[in-house]
C-alpha atoms as a PDB file:
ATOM      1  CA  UNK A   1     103.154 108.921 155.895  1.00  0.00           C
ATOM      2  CA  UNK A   2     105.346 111.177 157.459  1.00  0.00           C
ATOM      3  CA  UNK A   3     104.488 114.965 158.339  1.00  0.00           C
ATOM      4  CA  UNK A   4     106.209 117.914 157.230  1.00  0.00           C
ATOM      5  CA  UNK A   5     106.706 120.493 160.140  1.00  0.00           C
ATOM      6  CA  UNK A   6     108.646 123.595 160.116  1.00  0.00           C
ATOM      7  CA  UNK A   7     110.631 123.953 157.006  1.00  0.00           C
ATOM      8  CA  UNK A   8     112.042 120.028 157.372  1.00  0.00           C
ATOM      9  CA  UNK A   9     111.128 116.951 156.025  1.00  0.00           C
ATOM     10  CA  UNK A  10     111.195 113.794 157.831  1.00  0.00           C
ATOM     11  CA  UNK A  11     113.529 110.809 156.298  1.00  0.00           C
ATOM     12  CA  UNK A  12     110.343 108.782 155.473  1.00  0.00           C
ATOM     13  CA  UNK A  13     108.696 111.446 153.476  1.00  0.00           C
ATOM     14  CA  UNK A  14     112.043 112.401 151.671  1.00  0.00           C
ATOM     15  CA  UNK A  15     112.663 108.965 150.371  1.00  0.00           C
ATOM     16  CA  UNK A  16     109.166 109.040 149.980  1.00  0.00           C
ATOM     17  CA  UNK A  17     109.495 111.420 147.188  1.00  0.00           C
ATOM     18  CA  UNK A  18     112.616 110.115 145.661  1.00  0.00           C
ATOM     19  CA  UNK A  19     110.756 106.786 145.153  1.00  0.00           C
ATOM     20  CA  UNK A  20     108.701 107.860 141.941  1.00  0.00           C
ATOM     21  CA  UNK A  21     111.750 108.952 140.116  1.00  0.00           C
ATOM     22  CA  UNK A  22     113.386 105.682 141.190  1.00  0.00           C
ATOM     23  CA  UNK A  23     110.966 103.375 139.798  1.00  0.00           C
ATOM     24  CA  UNK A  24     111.191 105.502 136.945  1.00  0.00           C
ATOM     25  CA  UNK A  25     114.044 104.861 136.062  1.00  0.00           C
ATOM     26  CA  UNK A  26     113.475 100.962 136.322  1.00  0.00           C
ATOM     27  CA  UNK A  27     110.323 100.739 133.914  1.00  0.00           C
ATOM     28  CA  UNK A  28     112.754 103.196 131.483  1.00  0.00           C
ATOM     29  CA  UNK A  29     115.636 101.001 131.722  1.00  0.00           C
ATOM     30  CA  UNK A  30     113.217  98.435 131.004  1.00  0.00           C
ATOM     31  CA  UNK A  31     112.149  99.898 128.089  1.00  0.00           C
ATOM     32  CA  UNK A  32     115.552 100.315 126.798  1.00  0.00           C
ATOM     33  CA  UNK A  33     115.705 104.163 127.427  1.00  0.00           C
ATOM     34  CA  UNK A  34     119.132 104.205 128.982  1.00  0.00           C
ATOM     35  CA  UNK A  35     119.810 108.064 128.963  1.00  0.00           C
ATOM     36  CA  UNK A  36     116.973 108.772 130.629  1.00  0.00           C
ATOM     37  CA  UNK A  37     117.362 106.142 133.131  1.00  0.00           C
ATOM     38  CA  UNK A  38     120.308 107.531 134.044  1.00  0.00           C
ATOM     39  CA  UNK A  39     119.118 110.776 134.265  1.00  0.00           C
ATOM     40  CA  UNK A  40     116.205 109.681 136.789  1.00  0.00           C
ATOM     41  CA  UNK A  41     118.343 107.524 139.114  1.00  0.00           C
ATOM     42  CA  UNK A  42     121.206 110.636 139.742  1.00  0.00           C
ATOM     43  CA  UNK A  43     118.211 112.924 140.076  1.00  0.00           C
ATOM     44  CA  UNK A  44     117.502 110.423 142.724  1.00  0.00           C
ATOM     45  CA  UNK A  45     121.107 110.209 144.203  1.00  0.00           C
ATOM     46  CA  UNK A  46     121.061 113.995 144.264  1.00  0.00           C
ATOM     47  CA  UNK A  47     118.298 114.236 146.351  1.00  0.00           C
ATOM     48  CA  UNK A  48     119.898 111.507 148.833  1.00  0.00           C
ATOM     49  CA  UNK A  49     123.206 110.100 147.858  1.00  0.00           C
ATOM     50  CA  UNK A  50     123.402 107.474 150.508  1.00  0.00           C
ATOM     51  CA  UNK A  51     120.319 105.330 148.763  1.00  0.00           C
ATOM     52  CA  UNK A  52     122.479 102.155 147.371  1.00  0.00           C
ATOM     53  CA  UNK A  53     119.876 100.761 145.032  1.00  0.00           C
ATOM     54  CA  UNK A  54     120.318 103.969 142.606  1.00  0.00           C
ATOM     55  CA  UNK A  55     123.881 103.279 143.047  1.00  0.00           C
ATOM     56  CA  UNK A  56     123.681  99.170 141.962  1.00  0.00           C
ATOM     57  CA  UNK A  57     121.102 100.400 139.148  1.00  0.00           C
ATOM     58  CA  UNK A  58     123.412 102.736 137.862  1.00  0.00           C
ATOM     59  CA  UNK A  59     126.437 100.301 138.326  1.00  0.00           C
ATOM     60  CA  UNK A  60     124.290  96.806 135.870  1.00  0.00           C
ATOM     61  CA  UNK A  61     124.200 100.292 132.991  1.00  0.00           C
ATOM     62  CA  UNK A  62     127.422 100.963 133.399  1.00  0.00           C
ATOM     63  CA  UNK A  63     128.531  97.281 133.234  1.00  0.00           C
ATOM     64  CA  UNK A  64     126.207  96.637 130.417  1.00  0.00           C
ATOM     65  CA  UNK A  65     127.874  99.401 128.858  1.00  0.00           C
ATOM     66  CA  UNK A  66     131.037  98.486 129.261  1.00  0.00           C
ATOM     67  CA  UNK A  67     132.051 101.616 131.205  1.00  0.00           C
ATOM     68  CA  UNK A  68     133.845  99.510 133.803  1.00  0.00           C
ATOM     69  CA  UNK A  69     135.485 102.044 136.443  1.00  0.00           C
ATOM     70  CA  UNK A  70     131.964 104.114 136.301  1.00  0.00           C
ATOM     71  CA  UNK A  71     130.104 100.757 136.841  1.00  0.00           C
ATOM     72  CA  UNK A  72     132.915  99.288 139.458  1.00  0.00           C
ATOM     73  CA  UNK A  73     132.282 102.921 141.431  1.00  0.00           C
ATOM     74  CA  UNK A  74     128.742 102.958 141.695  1.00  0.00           C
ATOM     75  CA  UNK A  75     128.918  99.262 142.689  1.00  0.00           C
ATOM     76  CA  UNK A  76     131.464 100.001 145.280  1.00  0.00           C
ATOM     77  CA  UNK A  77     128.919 102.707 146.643  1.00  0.00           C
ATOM     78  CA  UNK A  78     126.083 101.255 146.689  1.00  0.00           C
ATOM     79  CA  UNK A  79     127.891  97.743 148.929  1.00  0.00           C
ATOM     80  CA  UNK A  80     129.168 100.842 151.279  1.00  0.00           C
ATOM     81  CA  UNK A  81     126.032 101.875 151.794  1.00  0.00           C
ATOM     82  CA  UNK A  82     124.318  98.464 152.071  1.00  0.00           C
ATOM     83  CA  UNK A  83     126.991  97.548 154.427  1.00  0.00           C
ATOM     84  CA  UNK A  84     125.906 100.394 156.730  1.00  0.00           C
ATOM     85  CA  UNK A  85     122.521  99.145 156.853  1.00  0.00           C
ATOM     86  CA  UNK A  86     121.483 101.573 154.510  1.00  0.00           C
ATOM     87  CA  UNK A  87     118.760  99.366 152.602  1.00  0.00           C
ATOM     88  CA  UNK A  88     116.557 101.316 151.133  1.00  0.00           C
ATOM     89  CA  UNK A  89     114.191  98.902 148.985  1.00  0.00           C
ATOM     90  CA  UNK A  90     112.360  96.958 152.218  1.00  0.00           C
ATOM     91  CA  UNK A  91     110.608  93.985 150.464  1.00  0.00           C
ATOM     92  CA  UNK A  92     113.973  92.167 149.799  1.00  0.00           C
ATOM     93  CA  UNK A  93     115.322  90.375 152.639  1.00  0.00           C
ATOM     94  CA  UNK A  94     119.108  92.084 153.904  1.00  0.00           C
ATOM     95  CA  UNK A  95     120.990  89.185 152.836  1.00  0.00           C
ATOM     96  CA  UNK A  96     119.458  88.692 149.230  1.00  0.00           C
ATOM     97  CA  UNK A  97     120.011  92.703 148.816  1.00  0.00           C
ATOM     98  CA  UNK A  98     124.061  92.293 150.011  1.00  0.00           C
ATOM     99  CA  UNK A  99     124.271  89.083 147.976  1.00  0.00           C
ATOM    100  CA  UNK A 100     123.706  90.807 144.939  1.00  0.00           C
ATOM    101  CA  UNK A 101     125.773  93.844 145.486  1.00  0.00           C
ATOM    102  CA  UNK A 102     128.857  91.839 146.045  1.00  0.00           C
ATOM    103  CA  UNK A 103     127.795  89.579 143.165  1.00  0.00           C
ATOM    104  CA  UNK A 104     127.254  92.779 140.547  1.00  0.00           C
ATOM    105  CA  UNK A 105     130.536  93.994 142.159  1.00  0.00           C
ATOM    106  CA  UNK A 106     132.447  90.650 141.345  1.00  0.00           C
ATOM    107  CA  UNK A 107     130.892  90.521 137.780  1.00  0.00           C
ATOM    108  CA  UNK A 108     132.431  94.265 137.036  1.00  0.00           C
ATOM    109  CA  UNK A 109     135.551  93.180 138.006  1.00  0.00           C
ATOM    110  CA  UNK A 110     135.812  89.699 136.250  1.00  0.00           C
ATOM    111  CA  UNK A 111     134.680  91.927 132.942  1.00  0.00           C
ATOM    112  CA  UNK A 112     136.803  94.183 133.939  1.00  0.00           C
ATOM    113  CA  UNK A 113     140.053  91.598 133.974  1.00  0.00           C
ATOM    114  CA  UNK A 114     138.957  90.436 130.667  1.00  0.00           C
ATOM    115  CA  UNK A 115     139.089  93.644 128.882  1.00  0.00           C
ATOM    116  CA  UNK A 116     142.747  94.076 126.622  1.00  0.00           C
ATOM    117  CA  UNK A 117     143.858  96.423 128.475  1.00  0.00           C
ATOM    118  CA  UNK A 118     143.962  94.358 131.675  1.00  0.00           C
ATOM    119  CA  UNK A 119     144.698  90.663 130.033  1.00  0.00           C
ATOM    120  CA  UNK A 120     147.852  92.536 128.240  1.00  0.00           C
ATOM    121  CA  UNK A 121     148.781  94.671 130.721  1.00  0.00           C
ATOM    122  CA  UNK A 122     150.059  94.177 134.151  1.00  0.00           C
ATOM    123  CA  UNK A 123     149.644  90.678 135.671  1.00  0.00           C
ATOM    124  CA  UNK A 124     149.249  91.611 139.224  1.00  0.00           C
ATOM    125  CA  UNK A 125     146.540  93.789 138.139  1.00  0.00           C
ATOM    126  CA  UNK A 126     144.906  91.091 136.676  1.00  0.00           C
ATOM    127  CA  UNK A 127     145.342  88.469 139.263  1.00  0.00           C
ATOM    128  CA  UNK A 128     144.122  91.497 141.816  1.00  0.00           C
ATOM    129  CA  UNK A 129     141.314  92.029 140.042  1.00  0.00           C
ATOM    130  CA  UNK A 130     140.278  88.026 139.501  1.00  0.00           C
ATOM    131  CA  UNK A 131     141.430  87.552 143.263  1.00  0.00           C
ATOM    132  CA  UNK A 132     138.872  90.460 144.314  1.00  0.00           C
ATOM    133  CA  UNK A 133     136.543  88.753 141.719  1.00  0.00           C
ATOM    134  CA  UNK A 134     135.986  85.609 143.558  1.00  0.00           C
ATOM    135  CA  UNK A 135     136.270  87.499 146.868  1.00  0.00           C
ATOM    136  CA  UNK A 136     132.946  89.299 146.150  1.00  0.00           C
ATOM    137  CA  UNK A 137     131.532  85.861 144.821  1.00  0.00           C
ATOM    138  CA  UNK A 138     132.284  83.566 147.530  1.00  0.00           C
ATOM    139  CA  UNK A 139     130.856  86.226 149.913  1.00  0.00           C
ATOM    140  CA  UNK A 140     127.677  86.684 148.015  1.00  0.00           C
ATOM    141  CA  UNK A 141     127.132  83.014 147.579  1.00  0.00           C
ATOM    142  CA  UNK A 142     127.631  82.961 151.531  1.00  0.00           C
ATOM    143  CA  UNK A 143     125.064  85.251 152.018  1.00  0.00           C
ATOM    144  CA  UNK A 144     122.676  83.792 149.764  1.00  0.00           C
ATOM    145  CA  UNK A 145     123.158  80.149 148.910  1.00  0.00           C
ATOM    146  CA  UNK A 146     119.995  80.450 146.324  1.00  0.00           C
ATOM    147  CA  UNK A 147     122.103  83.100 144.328  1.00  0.00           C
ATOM    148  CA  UNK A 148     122.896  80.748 140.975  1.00  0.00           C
ATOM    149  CA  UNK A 149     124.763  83.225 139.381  1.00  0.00           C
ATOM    150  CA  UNK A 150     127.434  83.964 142.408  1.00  0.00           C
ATOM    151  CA  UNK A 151     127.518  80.092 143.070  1.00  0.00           C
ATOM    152  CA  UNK A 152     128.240  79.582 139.220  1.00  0.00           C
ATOM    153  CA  UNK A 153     131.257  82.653 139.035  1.00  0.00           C
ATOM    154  CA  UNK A 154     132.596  81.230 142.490  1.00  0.00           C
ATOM    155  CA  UNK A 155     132.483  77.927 141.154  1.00  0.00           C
ATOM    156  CA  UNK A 156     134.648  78.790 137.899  1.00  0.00           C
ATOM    157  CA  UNK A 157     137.178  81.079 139.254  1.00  0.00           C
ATOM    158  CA  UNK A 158     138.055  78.040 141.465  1.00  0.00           C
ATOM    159  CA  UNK A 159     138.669  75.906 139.152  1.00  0.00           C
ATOM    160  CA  UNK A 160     140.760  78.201 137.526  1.00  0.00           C
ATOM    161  CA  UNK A 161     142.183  78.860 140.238  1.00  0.00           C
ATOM    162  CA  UNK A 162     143.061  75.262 141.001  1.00  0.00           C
ATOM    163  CA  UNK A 163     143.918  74.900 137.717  1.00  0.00           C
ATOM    164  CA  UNK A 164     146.681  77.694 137.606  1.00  0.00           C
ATOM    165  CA  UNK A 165     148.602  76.160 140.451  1.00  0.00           C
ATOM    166  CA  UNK A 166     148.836  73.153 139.130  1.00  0.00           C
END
């Protein structure tokens, strides 16, 4: 445990107190609370905006929510973060952690595609958004081979892929 000294906090001890409104917000979310959830995990990102795993929380209610640019922004920040070594939660290996993040990030934007407004709109947005897609998928079934649901997605977008040139 870290000490305090002065009028300062050491990072340990700060985190350290952010980490009971963090979990929180999980066993809320669990429990199908989703305001409050919320609530908890920016409480937490106010207190230290660079923790990604509030971020990726906050991007899955989004997504299931179907708030896709709130969910693809929050997904976005949490990666950046991540990919600045920035892993807060210690008892996942790196990889695993990054895996997911590019996999949650790649599921947002295949919903994303799929949405009306996207599959009736501009094409290049669409195929942008697909291309990105399988982008984040291929590179989080790279980083985890075990991750079923990135290996699935990569799987499917190239066949259609394949399928589309034909």
């Amino acid at each position: 445990m870290s000490k305090k000294t002065d009028d300062t906090i050491e990072p340990e001890q700060h985190t350290e107190d952010l980490e009971k409104p963090f979990l929180q917000a999980l066993k809320v979310r669990r429990a199908g609370n989703i305001n409050k959830a919320i609530e908890l995990l920016q409480q937490v990102l106010k207190g230290d905006p660079r923790l990604p795993e509030p971020h990726l929380e906050l991007a899955h209610i989004y997504l299931e929510a179907e708030r896709f640019d709130d969910a693809e922004e929050r997904a976005r920040e949490g990666l950046r973060w991540l990919q600045q070594g920035g892993q807060w939660v210690e008892n996942l290996k790196q990889n695993v952690v990054l895996s997911h993040a590019h996999d949650l990030l790649g599921q947002i934007l295949q919903e994303k595609a799929a949405t009306d407004e996207i599959v009736f709109g501009d094409e290049d947005v669409f195929r942008a958004l697909l291309k990105e897609s399988k982008e984040h998928f291929e590179t989080a079934r790279t980083l985890d081979p075990k991750n079923d649901h990135a290996n699935f997605n990569a799987f499917f977008l190239n066949m259609e892929g394949d399928a589309g040139e034909a």
